[in-house]
Protein backbone atom coordinates (compact mmCIF):
# COMPACT_ATOMS: atom_id res chain seq x y z
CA UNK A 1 126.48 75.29 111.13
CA UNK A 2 127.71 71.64 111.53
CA UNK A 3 131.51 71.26 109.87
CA UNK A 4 130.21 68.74 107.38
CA UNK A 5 127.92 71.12 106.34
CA UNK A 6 130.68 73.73 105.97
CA UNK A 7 133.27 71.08 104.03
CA UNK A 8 130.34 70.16 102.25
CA UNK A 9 129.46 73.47 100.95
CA UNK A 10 133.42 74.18 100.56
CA UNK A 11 133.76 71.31 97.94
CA UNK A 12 131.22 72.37 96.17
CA UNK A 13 132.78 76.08 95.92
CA UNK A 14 135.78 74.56 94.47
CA UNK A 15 134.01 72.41 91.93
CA UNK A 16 132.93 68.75 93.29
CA UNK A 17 130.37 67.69 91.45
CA UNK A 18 129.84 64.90 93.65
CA UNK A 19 129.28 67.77 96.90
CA UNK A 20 127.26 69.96 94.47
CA UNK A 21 124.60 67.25 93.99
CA UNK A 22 124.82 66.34 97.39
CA UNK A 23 123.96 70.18 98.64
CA UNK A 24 121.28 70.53 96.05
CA UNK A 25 119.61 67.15 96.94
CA UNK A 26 119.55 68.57 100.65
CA UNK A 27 118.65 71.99 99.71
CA UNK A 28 115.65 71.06 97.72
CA UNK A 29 112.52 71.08 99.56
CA UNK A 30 113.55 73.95 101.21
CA UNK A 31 113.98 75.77 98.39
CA UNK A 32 110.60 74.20 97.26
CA UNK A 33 108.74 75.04 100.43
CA UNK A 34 110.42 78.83 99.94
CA UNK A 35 108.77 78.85 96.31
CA UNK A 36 105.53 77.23 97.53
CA UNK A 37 104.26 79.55 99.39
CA UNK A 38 104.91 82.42 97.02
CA UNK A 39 104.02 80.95 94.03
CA UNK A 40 101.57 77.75 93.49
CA UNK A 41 101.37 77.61 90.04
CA UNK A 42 102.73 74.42 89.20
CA UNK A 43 104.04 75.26 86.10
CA UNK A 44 105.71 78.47 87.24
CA UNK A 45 107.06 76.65 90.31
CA UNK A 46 109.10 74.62 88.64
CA UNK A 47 110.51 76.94 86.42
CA UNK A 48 111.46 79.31 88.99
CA UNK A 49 113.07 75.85 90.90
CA UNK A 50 114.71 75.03 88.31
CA UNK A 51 116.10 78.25 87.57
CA UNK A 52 117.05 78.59 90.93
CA UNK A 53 119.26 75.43 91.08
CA UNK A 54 120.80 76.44 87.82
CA UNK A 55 121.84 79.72 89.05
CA UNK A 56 123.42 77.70 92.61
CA UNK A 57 125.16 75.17 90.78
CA UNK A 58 126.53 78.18 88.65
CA UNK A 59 127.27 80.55 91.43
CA UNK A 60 128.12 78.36 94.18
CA UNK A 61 131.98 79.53 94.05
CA UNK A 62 131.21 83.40 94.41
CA UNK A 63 130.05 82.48 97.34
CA UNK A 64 132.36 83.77 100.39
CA UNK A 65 131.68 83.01 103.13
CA UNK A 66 130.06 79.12 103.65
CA UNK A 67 128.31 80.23 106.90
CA UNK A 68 126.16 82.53 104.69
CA UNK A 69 125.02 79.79 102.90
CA UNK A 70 121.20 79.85 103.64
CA UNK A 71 121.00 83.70 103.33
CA UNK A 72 123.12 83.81 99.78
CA UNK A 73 120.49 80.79 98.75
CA UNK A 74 117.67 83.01 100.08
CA UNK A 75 118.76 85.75 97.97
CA UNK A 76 118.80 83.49 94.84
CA UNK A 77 115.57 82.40 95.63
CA UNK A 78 114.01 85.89 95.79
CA UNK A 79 115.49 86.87 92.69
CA UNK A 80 114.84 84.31 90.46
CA UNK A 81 111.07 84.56 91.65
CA UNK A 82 110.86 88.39 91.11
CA UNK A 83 112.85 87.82 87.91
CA UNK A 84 110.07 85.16 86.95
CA UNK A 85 107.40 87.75 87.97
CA UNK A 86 109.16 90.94 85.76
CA UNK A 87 109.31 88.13 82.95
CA UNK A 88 105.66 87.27 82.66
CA UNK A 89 104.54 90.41 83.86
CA UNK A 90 100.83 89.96 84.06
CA UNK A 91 97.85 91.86 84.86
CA UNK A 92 97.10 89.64 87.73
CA UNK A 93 101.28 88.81 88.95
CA UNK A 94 100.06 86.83 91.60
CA UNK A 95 97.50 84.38 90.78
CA UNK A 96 97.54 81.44 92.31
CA UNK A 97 96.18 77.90 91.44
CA UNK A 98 94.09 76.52 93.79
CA UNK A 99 95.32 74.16 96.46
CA UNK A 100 94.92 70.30 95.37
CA UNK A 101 96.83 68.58 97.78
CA UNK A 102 98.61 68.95 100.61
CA UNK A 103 102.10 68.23 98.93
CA UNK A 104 104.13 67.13 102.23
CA UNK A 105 104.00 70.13 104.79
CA UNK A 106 101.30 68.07 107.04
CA UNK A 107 101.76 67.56 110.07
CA UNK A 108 102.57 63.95 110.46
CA UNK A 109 102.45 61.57 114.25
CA UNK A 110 102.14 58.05 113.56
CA UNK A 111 100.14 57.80 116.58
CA UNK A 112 97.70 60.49 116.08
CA UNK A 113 93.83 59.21 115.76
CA UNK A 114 92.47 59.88 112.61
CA UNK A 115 89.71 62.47 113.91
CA UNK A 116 93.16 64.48 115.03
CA UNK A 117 94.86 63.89 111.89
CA UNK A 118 92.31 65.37 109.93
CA UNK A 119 91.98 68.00 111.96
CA UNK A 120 95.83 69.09 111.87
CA UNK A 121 95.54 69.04 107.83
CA UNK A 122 93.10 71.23 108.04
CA UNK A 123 94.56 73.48 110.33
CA UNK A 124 97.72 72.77 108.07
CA UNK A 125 95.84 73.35 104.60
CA UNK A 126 93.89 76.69 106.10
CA UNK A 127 97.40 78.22 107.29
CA UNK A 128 98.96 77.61 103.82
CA UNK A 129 95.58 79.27 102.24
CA UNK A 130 95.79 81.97 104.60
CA UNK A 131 99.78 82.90 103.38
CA UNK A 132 99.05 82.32 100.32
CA UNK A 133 96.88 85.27 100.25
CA UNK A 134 98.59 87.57 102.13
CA UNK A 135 100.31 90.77 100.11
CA UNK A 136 103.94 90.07 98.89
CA UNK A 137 105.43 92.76 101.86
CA UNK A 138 104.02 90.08 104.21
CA UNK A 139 104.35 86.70 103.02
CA UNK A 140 108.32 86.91 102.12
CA UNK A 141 109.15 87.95 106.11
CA UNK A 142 106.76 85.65 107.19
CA UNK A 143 108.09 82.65 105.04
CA UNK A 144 111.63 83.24 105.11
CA UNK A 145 111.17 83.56 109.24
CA UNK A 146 108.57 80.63 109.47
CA UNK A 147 109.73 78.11 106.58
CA UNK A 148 113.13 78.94 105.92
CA UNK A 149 114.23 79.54 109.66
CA UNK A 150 115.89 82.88 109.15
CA UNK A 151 116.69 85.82 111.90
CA UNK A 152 115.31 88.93 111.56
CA UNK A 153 118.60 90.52 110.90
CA UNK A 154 119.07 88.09 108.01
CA UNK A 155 115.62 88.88 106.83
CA UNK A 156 116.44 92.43 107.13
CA UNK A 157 119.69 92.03 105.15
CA UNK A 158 117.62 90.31 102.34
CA UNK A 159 114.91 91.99 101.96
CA UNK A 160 116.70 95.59 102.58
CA UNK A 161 114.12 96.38 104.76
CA UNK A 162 114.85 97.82 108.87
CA UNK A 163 114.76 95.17 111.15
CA UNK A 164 111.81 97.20 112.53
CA UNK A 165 109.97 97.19 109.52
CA UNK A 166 110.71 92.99 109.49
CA UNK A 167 109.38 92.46 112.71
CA UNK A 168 106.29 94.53 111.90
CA UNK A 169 105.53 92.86 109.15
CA UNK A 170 106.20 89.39 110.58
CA UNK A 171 103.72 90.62 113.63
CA UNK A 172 101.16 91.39 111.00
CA UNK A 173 101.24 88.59 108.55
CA UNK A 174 100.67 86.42 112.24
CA UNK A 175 97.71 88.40 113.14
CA UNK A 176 96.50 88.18 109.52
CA UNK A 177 96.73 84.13 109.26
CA UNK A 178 95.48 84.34 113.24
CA UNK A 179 92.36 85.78 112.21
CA UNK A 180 92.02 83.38 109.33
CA UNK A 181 92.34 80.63 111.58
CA UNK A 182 89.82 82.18 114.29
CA UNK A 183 87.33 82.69 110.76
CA UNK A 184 87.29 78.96 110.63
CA UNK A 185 87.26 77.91 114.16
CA UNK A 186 83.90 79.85 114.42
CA UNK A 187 82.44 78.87 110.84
């Protein structure tokens, strides 16, 4: 972790304001991207954001150590959305709203040809389909590992699951949005 980052996160623990905003304004899409792709609704998803960046700005100086930062942030994100989910507890928990628009994961080269471009957002919008409808014991390891950039031990330690059990999981949601992918590229 970069010692900005660090004396960033360190203001903020002791009360900047000023650092605060700045950490939340860089924290934001991934937080987003983290919600995203377990919960579409666009309503919902902004609830659970913004109860997630409530809770941060809150919580920020129980934080201990500032090289956890992505893992305590992780944590917040998990339960606020399972919190959100026990709230509104549903018959069907997990609905999701269909996909509209591509909202800014794409793939993006300037100097791709269209033809290519349009195939990458496809590719892009069938992956995003395909976690979307994996079961919940799949698509947390497989987003916090693929979107959020997290080890398997720090998956583990968040989701209080065996590091074995993460990298099964992981292995299978792959295979899962592999086949998906293969479905298409044959249809």
């Amino acid at each position: 972790m970069q010692e900005d980052r660090i004396d960033l996160i360190l203001r903020a623990k002791k009360g900047d304001r000023f650092a605060l905003e700045e950490l939340i304004r860089e924290e934001q899409s991934s937080i987003y991207a983290m919600l995203f792709y377990l919960k579409k609704d666009e309503y919902d998803l902004s609830d659970i954001m913004q109860n997630v960046l409530i809770k941060l700005s809150k919580k920020i100086h129980q934080l201990r150590d500032p090289k956890n930062f992505k893992i305590w942030l992780n944590q917040i994100i998990l339960n606020s959305y399972y919190d959100y989910i026990r709230k509104h507890n549903r018959k069907n928990r997990f609905r999701f709203a269909k996909l509209e628009d591509d909202l800014g994961f794409e793939i993006s080269d300037n100097k791709q040809n269209p033809q290519n471009s349009v195939l990458y957002n496809e590719l892009d919008l069938i992956i995003k389909n395909s976690i979307e409808n994996l079961p919940l014991h799949y698509k947390i390891p497989i987003t916090l590992r693929e979107i959020q950039g997290l080890s398997y031990d720090e998956i583990s330690n968040l989701t209080n699951t065996s590091i074995g059990t993460v990298k099964s999981r992981i292995a299978r949601a792959r295979a899962m949005i592999k086949d998906d992918v293969n479905k298409y590229s044959k249809g």
